[in-house]
Protein backbone atom coordinates (compact mmCIF):
# COMPACT_ATOMS: atom_id res chain seq x y z
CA UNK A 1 92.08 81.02 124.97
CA UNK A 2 95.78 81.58 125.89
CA UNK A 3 96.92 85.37 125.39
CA UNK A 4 98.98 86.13 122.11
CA UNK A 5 100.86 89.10 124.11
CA UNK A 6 102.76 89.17 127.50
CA UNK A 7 103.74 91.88 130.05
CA UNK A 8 107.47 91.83 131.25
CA UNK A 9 107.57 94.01 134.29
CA UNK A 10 110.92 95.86 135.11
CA UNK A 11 111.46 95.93 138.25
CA UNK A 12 108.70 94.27 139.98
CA UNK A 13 109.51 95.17 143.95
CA UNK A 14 107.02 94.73 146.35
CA UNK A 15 104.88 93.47 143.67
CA UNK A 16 101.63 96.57 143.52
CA UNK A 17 102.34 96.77 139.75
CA UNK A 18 102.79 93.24 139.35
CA UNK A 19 99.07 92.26 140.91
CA UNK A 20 97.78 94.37 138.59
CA UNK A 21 99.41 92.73 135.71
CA UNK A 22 98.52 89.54 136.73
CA UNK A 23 94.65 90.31 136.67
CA UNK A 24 94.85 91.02 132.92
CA UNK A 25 95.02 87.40 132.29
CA UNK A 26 97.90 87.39 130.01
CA UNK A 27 101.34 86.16 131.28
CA UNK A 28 103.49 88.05 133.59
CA UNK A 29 107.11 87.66 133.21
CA UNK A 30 108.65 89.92 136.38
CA UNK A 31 111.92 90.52 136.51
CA UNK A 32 113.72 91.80 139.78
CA UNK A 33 117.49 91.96 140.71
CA UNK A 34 116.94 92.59 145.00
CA UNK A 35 116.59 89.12 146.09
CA UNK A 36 114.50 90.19 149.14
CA UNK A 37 112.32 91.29 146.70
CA UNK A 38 112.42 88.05 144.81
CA UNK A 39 111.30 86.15 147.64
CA UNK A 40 108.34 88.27 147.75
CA UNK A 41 107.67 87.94 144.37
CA UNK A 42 107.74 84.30 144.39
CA UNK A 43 105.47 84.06 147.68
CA UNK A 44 102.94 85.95 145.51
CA UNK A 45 103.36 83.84 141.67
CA UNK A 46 102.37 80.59 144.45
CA UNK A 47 98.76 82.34 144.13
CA UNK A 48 98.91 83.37 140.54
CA UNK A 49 99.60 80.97 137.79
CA UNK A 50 99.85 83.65 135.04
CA UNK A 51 102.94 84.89 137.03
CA UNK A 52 106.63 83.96 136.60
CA UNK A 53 109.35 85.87 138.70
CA UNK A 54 112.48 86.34 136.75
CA UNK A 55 115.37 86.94 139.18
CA UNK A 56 118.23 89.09 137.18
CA UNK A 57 119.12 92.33 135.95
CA UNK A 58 117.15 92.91 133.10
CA UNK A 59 120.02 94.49 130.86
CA UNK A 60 121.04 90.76 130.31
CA UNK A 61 117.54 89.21 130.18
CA UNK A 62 116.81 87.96 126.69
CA UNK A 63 112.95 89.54 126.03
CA UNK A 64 112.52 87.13 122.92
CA UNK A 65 112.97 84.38 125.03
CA UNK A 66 110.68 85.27 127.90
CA UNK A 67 108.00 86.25 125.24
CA UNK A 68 108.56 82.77 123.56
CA UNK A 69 106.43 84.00 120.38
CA UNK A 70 104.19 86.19 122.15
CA UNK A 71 103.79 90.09 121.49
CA UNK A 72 105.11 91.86 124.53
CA UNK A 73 104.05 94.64 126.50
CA UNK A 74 106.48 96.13 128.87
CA UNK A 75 105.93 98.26 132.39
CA UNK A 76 108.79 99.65 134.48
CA UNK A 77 109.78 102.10 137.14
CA UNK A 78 113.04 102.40 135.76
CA UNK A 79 116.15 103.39 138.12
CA UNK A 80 116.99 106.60 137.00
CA UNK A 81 120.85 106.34 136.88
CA UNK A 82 120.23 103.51 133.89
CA UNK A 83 117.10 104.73 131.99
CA UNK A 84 118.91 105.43 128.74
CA UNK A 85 121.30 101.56 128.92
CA UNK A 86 117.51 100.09 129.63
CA UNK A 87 115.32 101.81 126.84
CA UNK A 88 118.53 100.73 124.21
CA UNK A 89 118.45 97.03 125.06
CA UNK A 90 114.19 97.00 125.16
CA UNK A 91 114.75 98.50 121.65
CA UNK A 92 116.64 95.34 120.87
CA UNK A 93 113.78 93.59 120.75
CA UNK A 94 111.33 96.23 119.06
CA UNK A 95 110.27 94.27 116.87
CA UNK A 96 108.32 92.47 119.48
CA UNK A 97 107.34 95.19 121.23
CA UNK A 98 104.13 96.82 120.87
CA UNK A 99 104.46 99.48 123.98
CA UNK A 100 106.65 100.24 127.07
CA UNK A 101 104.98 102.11 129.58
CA UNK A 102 107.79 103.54 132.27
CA UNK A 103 108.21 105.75 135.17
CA UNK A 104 111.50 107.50 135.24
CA UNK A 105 112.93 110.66 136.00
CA UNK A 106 110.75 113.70 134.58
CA UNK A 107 113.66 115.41 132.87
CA UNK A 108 114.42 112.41 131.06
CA UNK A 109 110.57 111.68 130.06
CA UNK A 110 110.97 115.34 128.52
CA UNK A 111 113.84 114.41 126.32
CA UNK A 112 112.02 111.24 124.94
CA UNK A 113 108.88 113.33 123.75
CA UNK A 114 110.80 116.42 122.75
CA UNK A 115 110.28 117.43 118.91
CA UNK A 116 112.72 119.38 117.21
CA UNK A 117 113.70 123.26 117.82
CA UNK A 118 112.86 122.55 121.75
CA UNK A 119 115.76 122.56 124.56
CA UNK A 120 115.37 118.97 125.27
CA UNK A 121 115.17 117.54 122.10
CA UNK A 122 118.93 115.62 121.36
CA UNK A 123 120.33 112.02 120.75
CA UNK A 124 118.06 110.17 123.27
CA UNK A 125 114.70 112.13 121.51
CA UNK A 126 115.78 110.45 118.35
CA UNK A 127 116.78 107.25 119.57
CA UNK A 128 113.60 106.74 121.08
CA UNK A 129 111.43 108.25 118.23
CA UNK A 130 113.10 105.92 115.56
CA UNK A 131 112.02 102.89 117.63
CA UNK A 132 108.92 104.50 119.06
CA UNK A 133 105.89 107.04 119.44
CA UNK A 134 106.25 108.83 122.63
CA UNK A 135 103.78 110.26 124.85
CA UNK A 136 104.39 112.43 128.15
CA UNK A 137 101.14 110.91 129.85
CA UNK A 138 101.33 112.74 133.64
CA UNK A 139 103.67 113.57 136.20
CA UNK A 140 104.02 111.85 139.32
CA UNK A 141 104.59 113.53 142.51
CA UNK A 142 107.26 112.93 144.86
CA UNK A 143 105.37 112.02 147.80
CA UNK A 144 103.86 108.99 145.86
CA UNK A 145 106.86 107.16 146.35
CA UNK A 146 108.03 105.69 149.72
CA UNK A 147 110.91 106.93 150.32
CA UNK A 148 110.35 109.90 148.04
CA UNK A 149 113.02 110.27 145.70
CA UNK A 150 115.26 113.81 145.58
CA UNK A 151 114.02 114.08 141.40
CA UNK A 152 110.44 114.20 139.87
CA UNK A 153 109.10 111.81 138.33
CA UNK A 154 106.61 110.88 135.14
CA UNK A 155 104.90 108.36 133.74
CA UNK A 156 105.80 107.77 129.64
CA UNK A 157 104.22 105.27 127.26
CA UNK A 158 105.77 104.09 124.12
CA UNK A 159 104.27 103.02 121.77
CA UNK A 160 105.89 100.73 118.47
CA UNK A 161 106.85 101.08 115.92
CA UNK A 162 108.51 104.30 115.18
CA UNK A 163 110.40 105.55 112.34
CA UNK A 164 112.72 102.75 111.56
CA UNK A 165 110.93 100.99 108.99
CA UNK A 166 109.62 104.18 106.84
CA UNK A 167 113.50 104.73 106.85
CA UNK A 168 114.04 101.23 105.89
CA UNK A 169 116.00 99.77 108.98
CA UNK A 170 113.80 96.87 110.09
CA UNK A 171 115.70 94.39 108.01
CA UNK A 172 119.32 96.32 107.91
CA UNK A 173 120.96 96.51 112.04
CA UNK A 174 124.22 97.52 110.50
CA UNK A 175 122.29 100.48 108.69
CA UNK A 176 120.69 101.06 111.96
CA UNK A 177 123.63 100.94 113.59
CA UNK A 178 125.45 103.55 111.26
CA UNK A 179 122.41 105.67 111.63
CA UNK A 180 122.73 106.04 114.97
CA UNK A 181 126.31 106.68 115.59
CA UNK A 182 125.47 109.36 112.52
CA UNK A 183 122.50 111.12 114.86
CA UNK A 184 125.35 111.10 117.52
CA UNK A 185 127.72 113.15 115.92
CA UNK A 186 125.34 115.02 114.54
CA UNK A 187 124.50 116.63 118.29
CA UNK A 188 127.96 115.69 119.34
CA UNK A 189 127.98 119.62 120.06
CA UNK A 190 124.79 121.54 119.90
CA UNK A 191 126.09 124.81 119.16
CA UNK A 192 127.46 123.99 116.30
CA UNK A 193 126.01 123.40 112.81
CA UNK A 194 125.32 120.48 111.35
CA UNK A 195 127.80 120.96 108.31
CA UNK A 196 130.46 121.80 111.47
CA UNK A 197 129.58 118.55 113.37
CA UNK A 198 129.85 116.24 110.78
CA UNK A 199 133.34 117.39 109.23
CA UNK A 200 135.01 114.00 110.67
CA UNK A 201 132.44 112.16 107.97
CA UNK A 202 132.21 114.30 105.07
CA UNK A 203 133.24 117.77 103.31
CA UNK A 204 131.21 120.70 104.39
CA UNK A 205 130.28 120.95 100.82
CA UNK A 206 128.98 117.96 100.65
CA UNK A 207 126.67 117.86 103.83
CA UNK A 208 125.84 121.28 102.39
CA UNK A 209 124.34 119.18 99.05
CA UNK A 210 122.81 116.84 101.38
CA UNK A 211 120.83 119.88 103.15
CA UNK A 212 120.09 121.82 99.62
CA UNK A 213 118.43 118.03 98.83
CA UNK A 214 116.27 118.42 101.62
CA UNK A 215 115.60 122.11 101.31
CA UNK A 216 116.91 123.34 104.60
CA UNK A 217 119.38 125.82 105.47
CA UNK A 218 122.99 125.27 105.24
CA UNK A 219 123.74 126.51 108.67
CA UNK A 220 120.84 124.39 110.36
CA UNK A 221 121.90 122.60 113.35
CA UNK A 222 120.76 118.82 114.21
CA UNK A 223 118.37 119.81 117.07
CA UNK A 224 116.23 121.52 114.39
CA UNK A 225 116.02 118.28 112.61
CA UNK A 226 113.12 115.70 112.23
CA UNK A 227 114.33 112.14 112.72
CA UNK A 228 113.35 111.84 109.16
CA UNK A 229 115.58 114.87 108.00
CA UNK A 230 118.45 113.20 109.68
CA UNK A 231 117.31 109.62 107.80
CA UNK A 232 117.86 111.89 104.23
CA UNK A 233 120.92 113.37 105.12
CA UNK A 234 122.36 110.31 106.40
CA UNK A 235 121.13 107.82 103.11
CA UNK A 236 122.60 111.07 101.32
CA UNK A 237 126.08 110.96 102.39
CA UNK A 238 126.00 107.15 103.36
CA UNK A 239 125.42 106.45 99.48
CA UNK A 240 128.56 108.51 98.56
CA UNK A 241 130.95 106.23 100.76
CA UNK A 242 132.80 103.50 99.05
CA UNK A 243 131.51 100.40 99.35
């Protein structure tokens, strides 16, 4: 019987990953932008039928079509310069996505799993937790890599869905959207308080309402929020907006 998910592999290279894809059975979609590594790729999907080689970058590759119905599993060893760009267009599709597993830079894999109150937790923590469950699974040292890169390294796994539907996103983007560009200028600067941060958007009294609703503290800033405190605050004052 024909698998009901896929993998899409980001990334593929020299193709170690990729073989061990393949040998789950299920269809491989690998995408790789370095044509030299394309031609390898290809030389190896001769042997495998399960395998297609998707030449491209993958920030323009459609995942819904590649899936073509299928659930999708993803695996990457992201670039690190474009981990955040690559994680917002998977998210796209995160509705069809039931878990990204990625290697990128360990600083970054911090900032996905952070929780609130910690130095790393920001924008990208609560990006990634509204889509998505993270968990910090291991390091990976840098003499596992050839060439060894100058930054450390981790593995992460994702798993979906997150928080958008008990916030009630799945069916709204433009609600999503406003959410996010709230959670944005909500840590625009960390120092400052929440009721600071958001004075562009609403009165300081107001926001203050919007925390007394949610009994926290006036003078709490957004990096001791929960992505659902920020979801109350933001249904709060986006209710109070004319239509």
């Amino acid at each position: 019987m024909e698998a009901d998910y896929c993998w899409i592999e980001i990334g593929a290279g020299h193709g170690e990953m990729t073989e061990y894809l393949v040998a789950s059975g299920a269809p491989v979609f690998a995408v790789e932008l370095d044509p030299p590594f394309v031609a390898l790729l290809e030389k190896l999907a001769k042997k495998k039928p399960n395998l297609t080689v998707v030449p491209g970058d993958v920030l323009k590759t459609d995942i819904a079509a590649l899936a073509a119905g299928r659930r999708v599993r993803i695996y990457g060893n992201l670039p690190y310069y474009i981990t955040s760009p690559i994680l917002q267009h998977l998210f796209q599709f995160a509705n069809l996505v039931d878990e990204i597993s990625v290697v990128i830079q360990t600083e970054v894999a911090l900032r996905l799993a952070a929780v609130p109150g910690t130095r790393d937790y920001g924008y990208l923590s609560v990006l990634t937790q509204l889509y998505a469950r993270p968990e910090f699974v291991f390091e990976i040292p840098r003499v596992a890599f050839d060439p060894p890169p100058d930054v450390d390294s981790a593995l992460v796994t994702l798993r979906l869905p997150g928080q958008r539907a008990a916030l009630g996103f799945v069916d709204s983007a433009e609600a999503e959207k406003k959410f996010l560009d709230f959670v944005k200028l909500s840590f625009s600067q960390k120092r400052k308080t929440l009721v600071n941060n958001l004075r562009s958007k609403a009165k300081p009294e107001t926001v203050r309402q919007a925390l007394e609703k949610s009994a926290l503290r006036p003078d709490v800033r957004a990096e001791q929020l929960t992505v659902a405190n920020l979801g109350a605050i933001f249904k709060y004052l986006n209710a109070l907006e004319p239509a």
